[in-house]
PDB file of N, CA and C in Angstrom:
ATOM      1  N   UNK A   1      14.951  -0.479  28.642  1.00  0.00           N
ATOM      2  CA  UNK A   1      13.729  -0.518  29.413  1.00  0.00           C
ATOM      3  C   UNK A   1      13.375  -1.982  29.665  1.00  0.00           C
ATOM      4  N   UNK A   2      13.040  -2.393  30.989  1.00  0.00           N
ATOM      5  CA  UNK A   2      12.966  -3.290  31.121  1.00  0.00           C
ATOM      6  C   UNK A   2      11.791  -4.136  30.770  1.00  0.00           C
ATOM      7  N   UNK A   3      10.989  -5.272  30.567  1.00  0.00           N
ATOM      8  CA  UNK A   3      10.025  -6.357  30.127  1.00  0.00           C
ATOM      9  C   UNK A   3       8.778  -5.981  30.956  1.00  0.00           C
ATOM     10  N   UNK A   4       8.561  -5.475  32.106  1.00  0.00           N
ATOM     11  CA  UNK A   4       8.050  -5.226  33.277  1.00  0.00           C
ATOM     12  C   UNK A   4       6.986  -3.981  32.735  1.00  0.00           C
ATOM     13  N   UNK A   5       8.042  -2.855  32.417  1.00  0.00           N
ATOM     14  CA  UNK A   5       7.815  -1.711  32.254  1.00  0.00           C
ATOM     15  C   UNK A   5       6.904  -1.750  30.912  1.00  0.00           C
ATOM     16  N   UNK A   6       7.759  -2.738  29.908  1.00  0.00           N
ATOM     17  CA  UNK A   6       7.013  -2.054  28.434  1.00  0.00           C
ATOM     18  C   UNK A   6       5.119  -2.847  28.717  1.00  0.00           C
ATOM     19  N   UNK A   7       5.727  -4.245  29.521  1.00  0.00           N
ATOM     20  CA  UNK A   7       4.064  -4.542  29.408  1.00  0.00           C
ATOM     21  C   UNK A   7       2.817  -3.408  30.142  1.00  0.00           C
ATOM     22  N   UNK A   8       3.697  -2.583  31.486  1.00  0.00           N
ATOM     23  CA  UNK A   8       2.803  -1.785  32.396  1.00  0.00           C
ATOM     24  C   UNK A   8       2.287  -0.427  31.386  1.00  0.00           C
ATOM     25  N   UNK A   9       3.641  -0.281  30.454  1.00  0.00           N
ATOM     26  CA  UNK A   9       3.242   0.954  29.338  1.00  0.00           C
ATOM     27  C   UNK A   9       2.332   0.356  28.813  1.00  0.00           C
ATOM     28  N   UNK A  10       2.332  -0.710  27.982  1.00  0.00           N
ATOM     29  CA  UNK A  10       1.108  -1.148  26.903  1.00  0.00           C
ATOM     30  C   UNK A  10      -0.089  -1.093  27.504  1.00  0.00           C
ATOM     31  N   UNK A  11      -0.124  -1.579  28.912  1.00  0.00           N
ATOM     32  CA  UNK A  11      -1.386  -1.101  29.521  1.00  0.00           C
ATOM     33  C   UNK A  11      -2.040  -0.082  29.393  1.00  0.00           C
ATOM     34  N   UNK A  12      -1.301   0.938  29.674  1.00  0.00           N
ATOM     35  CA  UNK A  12      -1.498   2.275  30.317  1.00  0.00           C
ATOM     36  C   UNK A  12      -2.285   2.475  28.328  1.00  0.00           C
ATOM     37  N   UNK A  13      -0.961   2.710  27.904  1.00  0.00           N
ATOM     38  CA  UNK A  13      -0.955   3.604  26.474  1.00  0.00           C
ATOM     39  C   UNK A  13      -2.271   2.392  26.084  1.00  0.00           C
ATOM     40  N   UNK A  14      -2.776   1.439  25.946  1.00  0.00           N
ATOM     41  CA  UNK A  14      -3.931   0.821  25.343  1.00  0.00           C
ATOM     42  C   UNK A  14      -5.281   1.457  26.067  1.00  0.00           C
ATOM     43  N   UNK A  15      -5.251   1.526  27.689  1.00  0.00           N
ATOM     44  CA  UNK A  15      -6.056   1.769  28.009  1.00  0.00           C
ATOM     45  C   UNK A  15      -6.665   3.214  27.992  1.00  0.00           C
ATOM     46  N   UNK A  16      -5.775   4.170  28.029  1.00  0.00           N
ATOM     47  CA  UNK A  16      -6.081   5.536  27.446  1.00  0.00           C
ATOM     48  C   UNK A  16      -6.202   5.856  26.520  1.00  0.00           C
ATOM     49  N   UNK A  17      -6.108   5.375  25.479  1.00  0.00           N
ATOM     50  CA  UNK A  17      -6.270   5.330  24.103  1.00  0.00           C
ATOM     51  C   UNK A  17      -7.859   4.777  24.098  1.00  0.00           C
ATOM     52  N   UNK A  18      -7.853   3.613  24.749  1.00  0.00           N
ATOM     53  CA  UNK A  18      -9.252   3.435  24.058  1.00  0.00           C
ATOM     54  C   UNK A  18     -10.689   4.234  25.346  1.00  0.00           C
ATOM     55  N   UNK A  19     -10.202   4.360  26.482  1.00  0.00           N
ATOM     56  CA  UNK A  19     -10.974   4.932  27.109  1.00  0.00           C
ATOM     57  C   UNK A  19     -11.373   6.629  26.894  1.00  0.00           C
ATOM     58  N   UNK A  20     -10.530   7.087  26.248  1.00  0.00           N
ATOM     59  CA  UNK A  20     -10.437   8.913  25.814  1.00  0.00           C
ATOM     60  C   UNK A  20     -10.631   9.239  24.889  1.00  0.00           C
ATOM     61  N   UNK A  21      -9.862   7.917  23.647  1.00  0.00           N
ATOM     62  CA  UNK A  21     -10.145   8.275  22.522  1.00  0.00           C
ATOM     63  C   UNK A  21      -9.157   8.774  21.590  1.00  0.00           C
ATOM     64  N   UNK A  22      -8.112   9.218  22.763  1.00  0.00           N
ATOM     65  CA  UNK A  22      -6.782   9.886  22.238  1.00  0.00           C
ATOM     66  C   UNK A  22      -6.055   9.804  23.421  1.00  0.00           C
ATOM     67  N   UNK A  23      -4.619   9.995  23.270  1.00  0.00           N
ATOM     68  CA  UNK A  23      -3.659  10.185  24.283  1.00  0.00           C
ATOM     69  C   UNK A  23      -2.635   9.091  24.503  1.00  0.00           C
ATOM     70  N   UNK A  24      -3.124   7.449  24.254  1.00  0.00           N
ATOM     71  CA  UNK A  24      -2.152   6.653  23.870  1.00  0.00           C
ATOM     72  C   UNK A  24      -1.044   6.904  23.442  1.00  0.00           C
ATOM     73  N   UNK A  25      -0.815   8.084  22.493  1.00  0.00           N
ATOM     74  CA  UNK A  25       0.490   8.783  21.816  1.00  0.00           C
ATOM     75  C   UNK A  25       1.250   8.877  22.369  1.00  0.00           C
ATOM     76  N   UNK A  26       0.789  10.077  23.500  1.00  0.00           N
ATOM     77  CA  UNK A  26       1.245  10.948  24.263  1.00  0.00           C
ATOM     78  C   UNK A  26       1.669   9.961  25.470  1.00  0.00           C
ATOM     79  N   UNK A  27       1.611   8.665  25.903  1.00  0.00           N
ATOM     80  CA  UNK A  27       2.030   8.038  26.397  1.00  0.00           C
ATOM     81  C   UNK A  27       3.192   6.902  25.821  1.00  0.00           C
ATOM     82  N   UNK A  28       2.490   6.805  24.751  1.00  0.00           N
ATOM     83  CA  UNK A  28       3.705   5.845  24.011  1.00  0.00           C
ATOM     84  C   UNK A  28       5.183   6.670  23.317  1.00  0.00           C
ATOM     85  N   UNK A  29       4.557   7.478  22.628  1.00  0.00           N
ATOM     86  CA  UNK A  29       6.170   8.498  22.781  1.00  0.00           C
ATOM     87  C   UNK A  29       7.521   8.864  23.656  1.00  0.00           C
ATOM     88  N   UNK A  30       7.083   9.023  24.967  1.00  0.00           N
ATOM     89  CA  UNK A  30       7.577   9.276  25.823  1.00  0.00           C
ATOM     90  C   UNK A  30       8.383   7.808  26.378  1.00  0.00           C
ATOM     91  N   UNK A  31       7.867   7.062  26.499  1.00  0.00           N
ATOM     92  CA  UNK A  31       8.395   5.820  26.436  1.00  0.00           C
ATOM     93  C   UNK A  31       9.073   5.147  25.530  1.00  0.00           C
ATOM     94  N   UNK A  32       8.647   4.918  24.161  1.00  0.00           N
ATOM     95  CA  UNK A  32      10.184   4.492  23.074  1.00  0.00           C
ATOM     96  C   UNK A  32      10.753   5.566  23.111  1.00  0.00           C
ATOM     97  N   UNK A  33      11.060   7.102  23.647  1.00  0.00           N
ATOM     98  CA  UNK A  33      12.351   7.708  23.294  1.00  0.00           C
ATOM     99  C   UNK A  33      12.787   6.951  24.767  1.00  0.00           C
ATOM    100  N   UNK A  34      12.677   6.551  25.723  1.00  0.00           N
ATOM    101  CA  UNK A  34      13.017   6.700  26.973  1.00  0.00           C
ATOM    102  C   UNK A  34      13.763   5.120  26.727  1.00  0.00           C
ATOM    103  N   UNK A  35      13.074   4.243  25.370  1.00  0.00           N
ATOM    104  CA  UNK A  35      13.968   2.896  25.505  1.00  0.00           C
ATOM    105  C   UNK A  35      15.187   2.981  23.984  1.00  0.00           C
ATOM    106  N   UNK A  36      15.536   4.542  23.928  1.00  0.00           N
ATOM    107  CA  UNK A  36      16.144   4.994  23.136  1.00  0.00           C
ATOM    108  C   UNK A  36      16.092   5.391  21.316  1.00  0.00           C
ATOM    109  N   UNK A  37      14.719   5.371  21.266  1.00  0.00           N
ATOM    110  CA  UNK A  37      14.222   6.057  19.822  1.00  0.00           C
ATOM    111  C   UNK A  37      14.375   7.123  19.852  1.00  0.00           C
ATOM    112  N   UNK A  38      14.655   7.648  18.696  1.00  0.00           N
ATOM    113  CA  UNK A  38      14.768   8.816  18.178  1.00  0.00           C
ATOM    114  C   UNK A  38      13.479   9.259  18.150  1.00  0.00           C
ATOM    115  N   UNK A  39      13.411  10.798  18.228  1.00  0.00           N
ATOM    116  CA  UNK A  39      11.944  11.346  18.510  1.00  0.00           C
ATOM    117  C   UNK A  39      10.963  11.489  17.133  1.00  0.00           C
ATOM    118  N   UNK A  40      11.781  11.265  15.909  1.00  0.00           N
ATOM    119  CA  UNK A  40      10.964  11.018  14.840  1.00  0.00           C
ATOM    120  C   UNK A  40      10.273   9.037  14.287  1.00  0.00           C
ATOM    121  N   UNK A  41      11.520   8.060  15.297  1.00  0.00           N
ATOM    122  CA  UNK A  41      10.924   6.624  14.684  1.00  0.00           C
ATOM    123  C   UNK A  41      10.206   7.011  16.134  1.00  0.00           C
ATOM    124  N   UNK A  42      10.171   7.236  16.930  1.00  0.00           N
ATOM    125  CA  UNK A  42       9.386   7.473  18.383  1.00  0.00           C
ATOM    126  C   UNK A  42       8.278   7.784  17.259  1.00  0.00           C
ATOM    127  N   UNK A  43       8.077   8.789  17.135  1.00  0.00           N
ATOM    128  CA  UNK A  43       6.397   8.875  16.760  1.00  0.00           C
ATOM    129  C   UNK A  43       5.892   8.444  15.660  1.00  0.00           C
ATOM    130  N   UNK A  44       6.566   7.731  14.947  1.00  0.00           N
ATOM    131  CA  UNK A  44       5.904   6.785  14.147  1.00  0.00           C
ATOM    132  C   UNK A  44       5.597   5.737  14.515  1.00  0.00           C
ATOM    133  N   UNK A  45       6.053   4.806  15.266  1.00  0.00           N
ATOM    134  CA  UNK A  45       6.165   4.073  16.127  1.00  0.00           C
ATOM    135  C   UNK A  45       5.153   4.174  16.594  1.00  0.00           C
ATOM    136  N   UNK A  46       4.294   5.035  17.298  1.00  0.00           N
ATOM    137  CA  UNK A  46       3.636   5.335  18.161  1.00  0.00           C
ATOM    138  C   UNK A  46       2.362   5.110  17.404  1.00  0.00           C
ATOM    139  N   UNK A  47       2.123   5.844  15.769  1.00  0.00           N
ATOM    140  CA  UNK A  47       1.407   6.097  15.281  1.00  0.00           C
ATOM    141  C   UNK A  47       0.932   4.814  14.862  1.00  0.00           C
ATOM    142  N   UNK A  48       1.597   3.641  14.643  1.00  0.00           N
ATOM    143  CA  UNK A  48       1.426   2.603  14.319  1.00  0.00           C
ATOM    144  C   UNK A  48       0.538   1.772  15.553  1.00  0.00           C
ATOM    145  N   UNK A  49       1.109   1.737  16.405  1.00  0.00           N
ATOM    146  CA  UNK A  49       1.251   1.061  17.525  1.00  0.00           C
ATOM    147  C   UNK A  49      -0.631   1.750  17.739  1.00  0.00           C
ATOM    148  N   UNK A  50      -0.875   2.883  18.086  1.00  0.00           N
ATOM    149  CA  UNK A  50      -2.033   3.589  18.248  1.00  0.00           C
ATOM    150  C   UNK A  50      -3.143   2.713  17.216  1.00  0.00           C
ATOM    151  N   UNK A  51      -2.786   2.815  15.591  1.00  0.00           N
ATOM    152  CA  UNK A  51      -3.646   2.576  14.482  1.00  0.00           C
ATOM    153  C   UNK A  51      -4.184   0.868  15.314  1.00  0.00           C
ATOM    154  N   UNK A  52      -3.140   0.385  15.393  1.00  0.00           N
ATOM    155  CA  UNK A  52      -3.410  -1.053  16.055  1.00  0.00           C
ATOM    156  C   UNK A  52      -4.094  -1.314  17.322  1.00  0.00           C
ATOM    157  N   UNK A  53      -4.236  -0.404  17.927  1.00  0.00           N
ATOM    158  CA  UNK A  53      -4.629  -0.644  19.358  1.00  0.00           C
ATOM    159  C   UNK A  53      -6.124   0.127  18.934  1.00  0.00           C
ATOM    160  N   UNK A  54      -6.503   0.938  18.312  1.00  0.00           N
ATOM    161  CA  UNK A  54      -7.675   1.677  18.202  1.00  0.00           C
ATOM    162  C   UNK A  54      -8.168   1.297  16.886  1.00  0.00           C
ATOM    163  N   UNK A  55      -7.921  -0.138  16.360  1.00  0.00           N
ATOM    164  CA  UNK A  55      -8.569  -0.995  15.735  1.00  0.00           C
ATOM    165  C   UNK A  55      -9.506  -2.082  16.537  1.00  0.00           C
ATOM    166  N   UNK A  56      -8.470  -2.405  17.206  1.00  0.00           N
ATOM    167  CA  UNK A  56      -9.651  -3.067  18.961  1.00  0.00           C
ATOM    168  C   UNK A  56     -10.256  -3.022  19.401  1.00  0.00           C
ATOM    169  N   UNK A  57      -9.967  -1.283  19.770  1.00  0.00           N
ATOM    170  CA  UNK A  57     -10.908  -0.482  20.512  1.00  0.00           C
ATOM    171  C   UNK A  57     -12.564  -0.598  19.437  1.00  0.00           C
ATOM    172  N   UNK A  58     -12.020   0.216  18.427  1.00  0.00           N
ATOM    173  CA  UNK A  58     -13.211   0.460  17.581  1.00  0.00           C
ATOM    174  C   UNK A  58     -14.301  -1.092  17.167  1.00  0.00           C
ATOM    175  N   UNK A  59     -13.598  -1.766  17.526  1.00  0.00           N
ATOM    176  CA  UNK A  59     -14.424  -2.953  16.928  1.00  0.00           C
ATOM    177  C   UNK A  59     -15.300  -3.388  18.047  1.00  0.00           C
ATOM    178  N   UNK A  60     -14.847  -3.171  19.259  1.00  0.00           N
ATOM    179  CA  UNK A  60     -15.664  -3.491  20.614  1.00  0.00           C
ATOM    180  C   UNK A  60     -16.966  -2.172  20.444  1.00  0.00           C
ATOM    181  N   UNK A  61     -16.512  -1.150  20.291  1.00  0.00           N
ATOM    182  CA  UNK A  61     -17.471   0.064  20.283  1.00  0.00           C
ATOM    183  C   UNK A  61     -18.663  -0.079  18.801  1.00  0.00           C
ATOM    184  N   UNK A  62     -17.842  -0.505  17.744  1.00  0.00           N
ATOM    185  CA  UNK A  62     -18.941  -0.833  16.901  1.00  0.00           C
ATOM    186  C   UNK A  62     -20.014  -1.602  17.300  1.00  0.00           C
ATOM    187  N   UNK A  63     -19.133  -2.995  17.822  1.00  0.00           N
ATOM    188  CA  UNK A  63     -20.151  -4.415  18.293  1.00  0.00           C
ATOM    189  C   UNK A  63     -20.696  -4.019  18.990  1.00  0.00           C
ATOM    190  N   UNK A  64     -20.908  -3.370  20.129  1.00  0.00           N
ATOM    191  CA  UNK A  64     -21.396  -2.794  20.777  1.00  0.00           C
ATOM    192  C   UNK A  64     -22.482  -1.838  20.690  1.00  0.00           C
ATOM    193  N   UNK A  65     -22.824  -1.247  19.590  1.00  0.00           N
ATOM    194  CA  UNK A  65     -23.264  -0.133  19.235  1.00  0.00           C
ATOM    195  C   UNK A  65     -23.530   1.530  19.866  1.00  0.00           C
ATOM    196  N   UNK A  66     -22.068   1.692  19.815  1.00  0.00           N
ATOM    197  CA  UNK A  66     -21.639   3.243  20.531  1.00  0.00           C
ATOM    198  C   UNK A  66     -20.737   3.907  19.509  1.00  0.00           C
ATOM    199  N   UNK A  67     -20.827   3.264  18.207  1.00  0.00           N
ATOM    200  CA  UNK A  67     -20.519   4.036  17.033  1.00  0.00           C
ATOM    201  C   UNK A  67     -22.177   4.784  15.981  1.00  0.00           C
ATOM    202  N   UNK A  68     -22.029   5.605  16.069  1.00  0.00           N
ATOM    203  CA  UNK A  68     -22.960   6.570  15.067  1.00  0.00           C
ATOM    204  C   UNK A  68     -21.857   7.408  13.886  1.00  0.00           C
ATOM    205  N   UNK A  69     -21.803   5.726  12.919  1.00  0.00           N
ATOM    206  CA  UNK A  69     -21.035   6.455  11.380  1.00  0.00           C
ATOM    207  C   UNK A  69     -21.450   7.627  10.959  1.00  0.00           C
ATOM    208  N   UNK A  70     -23.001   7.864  10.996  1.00  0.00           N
ATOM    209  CA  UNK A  70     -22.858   9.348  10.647  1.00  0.00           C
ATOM    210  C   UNK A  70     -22.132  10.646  11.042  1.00  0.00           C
ATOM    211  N   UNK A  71     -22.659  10.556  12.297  1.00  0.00           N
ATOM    212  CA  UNK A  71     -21.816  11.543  12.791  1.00  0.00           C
ATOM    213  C   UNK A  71     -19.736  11.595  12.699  1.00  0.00           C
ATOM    214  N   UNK A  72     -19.464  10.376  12.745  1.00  0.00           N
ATOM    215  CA  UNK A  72     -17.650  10.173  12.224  1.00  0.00           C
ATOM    216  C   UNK A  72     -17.508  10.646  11.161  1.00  0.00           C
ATOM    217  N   UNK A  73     -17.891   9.829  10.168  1.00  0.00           N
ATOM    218  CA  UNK A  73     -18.035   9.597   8.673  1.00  0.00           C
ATOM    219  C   UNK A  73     -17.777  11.209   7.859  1.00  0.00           C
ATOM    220  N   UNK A  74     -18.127  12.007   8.507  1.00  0.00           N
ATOM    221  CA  UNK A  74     -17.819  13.573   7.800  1.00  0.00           C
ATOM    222  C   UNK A  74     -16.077  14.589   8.170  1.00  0.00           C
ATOM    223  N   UNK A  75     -15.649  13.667   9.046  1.00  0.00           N
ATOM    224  CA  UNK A  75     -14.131  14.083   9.357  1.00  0.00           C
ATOM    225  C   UNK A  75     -13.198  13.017   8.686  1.00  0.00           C
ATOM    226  N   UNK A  76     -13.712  12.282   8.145  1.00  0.00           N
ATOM    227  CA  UNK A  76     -12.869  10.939   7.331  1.00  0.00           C
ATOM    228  C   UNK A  76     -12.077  11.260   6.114  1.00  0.00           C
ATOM    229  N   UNK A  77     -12.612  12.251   5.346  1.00  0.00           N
ATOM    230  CA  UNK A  77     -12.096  12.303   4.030  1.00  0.00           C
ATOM    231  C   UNK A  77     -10.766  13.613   4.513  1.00  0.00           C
ATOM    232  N   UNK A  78     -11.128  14.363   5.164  1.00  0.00           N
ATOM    233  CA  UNK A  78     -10.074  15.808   5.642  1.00  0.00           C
ATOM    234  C   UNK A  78      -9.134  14.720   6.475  1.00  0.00           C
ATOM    235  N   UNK A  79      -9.245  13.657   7.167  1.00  0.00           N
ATOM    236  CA  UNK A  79      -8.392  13.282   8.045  1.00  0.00           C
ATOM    237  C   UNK A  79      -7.725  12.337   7.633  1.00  0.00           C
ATOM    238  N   UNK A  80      -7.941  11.974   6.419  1.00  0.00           N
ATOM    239  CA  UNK A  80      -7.451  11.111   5.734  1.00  0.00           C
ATOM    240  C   UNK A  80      -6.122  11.914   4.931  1.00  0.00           C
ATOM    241  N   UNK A  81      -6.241  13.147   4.534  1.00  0.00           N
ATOM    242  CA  UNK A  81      -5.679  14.107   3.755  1.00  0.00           C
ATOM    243  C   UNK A  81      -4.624  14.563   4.685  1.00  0.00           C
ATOM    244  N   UNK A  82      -4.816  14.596   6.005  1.00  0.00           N
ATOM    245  CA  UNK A  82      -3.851  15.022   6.939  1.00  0.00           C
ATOM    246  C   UNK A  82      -2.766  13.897   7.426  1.00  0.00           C
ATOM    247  N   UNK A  83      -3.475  13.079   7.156  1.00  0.00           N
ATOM    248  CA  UNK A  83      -2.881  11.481   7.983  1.00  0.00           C
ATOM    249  C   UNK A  83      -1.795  11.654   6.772  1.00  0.00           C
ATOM    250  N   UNK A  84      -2.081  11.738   5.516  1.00  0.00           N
ATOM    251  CA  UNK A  84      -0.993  11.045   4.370  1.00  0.00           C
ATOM    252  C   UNK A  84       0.144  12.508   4.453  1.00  0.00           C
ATOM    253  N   UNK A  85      -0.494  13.749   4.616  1.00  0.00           N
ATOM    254  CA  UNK A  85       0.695  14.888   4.659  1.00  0.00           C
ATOM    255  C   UNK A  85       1.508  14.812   6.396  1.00  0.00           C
ATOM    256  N   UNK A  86       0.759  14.143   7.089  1.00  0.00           N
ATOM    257  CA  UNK A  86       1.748  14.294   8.262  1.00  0.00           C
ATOM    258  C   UNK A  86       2.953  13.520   8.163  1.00  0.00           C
ATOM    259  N   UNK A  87       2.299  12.023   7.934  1.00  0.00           N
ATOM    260  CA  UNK A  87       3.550  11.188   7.082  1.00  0.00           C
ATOM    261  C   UNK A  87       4.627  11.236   6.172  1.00  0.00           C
ATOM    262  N   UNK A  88       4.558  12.540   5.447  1.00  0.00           N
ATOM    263  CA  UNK A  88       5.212  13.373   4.710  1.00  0.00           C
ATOM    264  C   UNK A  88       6.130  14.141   5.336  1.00  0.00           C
ATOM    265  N   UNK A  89       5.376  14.990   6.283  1.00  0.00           N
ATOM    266  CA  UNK A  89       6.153  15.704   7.202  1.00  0.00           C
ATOM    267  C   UNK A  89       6.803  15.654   8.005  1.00  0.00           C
ATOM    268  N   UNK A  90       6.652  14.438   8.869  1.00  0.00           N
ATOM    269  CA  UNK A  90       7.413  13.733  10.021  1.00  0.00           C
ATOM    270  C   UNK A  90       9.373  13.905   9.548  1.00  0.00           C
ATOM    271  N   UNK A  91       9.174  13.227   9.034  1.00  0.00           N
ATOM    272  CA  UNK A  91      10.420  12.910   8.048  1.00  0.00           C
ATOM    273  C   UNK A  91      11.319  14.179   8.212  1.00  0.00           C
ATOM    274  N   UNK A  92      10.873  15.058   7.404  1.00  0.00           N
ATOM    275  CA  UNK A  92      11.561  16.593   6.963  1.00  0.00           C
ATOM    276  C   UNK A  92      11.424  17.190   8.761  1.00  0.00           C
ATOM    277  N   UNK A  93      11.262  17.148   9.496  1.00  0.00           N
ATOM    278  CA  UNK A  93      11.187  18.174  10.803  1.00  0.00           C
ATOM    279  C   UNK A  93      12.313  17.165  11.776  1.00  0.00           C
ATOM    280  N   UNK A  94      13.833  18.426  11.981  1.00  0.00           N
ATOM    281  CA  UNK A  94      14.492  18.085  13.069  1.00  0.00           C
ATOM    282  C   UNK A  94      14.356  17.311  14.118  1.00  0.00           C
ATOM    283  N   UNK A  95      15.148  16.422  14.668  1.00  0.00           N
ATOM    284  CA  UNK A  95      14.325  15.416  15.881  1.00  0.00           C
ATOM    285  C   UNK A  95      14.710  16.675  16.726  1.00  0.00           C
ATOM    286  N   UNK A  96      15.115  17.373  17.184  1.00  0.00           N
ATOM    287  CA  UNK A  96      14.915  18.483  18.370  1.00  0.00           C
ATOM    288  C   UNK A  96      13.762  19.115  18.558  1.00  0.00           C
ATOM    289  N   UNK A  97      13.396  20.150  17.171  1.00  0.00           N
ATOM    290  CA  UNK A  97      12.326  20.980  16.678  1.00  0.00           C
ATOM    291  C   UNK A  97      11.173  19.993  17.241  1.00  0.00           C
ATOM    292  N   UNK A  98      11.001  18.628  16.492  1.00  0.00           N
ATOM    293  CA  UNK A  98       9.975  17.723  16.797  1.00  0.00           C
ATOM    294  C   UNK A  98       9.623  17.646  18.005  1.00  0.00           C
ATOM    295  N   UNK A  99      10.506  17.312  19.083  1.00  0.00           N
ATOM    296  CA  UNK A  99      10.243  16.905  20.372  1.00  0.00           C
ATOM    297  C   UNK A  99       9.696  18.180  21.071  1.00  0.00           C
ATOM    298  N   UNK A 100      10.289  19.304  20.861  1.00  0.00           N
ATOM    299  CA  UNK A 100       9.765  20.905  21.242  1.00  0.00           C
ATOM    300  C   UNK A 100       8.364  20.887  20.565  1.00  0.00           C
ATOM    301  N   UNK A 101       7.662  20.792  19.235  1.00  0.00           N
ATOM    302  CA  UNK A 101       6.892  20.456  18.886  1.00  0.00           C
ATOM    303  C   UNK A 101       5.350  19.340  19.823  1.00  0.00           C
ATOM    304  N   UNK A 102       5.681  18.410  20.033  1.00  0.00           N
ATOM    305  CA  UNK A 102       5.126  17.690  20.390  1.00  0.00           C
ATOM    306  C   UNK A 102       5.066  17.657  22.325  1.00  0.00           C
ATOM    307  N   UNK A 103       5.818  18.399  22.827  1.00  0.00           N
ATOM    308  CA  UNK A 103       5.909  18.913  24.217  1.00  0.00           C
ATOM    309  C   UNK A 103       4.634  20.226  23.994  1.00  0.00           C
ATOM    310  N   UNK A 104       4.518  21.070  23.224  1.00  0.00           N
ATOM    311  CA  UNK A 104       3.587  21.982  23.320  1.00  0.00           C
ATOM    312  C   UNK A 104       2.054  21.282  22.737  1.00  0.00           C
ATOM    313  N   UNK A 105       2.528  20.332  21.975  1.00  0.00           N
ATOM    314  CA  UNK A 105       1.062  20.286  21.803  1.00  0.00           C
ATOM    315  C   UNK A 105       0.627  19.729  22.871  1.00  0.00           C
ATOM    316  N   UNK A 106       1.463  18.489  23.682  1.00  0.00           N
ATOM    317  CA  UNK A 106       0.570  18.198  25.383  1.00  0.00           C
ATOM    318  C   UNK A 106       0.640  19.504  26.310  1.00  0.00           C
ATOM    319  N   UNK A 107       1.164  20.171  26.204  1.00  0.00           N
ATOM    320  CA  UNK A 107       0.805  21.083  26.819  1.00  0.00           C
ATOM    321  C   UNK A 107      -0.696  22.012  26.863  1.00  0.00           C
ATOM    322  N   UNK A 108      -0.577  22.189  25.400  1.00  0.00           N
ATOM    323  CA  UNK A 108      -1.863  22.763  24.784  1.00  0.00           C
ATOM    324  C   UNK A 108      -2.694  22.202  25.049  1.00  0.00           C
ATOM    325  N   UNK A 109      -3.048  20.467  25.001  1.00  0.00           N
ATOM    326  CA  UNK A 109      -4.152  19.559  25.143  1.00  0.00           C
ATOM    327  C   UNK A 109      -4.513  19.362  26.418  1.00  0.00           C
ATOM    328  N   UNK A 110      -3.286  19.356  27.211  1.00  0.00           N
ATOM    329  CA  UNK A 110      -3.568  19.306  29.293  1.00  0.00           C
ATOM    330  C   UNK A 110      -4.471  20.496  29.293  1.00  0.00           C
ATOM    331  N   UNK A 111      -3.664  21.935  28.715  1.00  0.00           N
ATOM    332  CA  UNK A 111      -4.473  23.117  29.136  1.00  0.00           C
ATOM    333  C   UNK A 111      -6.017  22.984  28.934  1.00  0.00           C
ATOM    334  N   UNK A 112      -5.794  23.164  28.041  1.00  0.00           N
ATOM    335  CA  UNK A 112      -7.412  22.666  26.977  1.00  0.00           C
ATOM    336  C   UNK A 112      -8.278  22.011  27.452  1.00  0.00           C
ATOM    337  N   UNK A 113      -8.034  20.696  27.954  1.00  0.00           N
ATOM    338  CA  UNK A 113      -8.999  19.877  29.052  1.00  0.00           C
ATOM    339  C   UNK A 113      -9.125  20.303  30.538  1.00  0.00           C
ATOM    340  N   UNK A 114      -8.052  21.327  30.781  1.00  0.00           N
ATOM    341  CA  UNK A 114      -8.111  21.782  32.359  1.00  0.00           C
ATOM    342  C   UNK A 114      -9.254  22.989  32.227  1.00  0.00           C
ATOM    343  N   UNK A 115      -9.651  23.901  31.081  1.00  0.00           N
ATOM    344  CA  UNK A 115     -10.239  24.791  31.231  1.00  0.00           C
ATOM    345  C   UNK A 115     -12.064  24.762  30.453  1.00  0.00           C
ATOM    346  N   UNK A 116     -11.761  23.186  30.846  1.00  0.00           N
ATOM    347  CA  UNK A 116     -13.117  22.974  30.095  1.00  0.00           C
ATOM    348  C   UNK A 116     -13.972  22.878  31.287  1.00  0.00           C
TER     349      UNK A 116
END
């Protein structure tokens, strides 16, 4: 993939990420398998890459004051519990299964926002 491309991705995947809130993934995935990752360092990769970019994000939205910790602050401890078993799980799930995996969940999430 060429120099061109990964900076126009970082765009994209930074700016949807911090404008939605989510979806950076779903853009950055698709792109390191496409500059030849495997679909399991693909989404770690991704996951990293995301944690870093929506550290940015969040710090402009704090300074800002368009964060209300209360209301976050009660999905932190369950999502914290999921974050350390997904990391677990990544690993153990087929890179085929995975990619079939992660094709339905954008699927599910396009649907999901189309019928809202």
């Amino acid at each position: 993939m060429k120099g061109i491309t990964k900076i126009i991705g970082g765009l994209a995947i930074g700016t949807v990420n911090s404008a939605l809130g989510a979806g950076g993934g779903m853009i950055a995935v698709p792109m390191l398998r496409k500059s030849g990752m495997e679909q399991n360092r693909a989404q770690a990769n991704a996951v990293t890459l995301i944690v870093l970019l929506t550290a940015a994000s969040a710090g402009i939205y704090i300074y800002t004051g368009k964060v209300t910790f209360g209301d976050a602050l009660p999905y932190l401890p369950a999502g914290l519990i999921g974050s350390v078993l997904g990391s677990f799980i990544l690993p153990k799930i087929p890179t085929k299964i995975l990619g079939k995996i992660f094709a339905l969940f954008m699927l599910w999430a396009g649907v999901r926002m189309l019928m809202r």
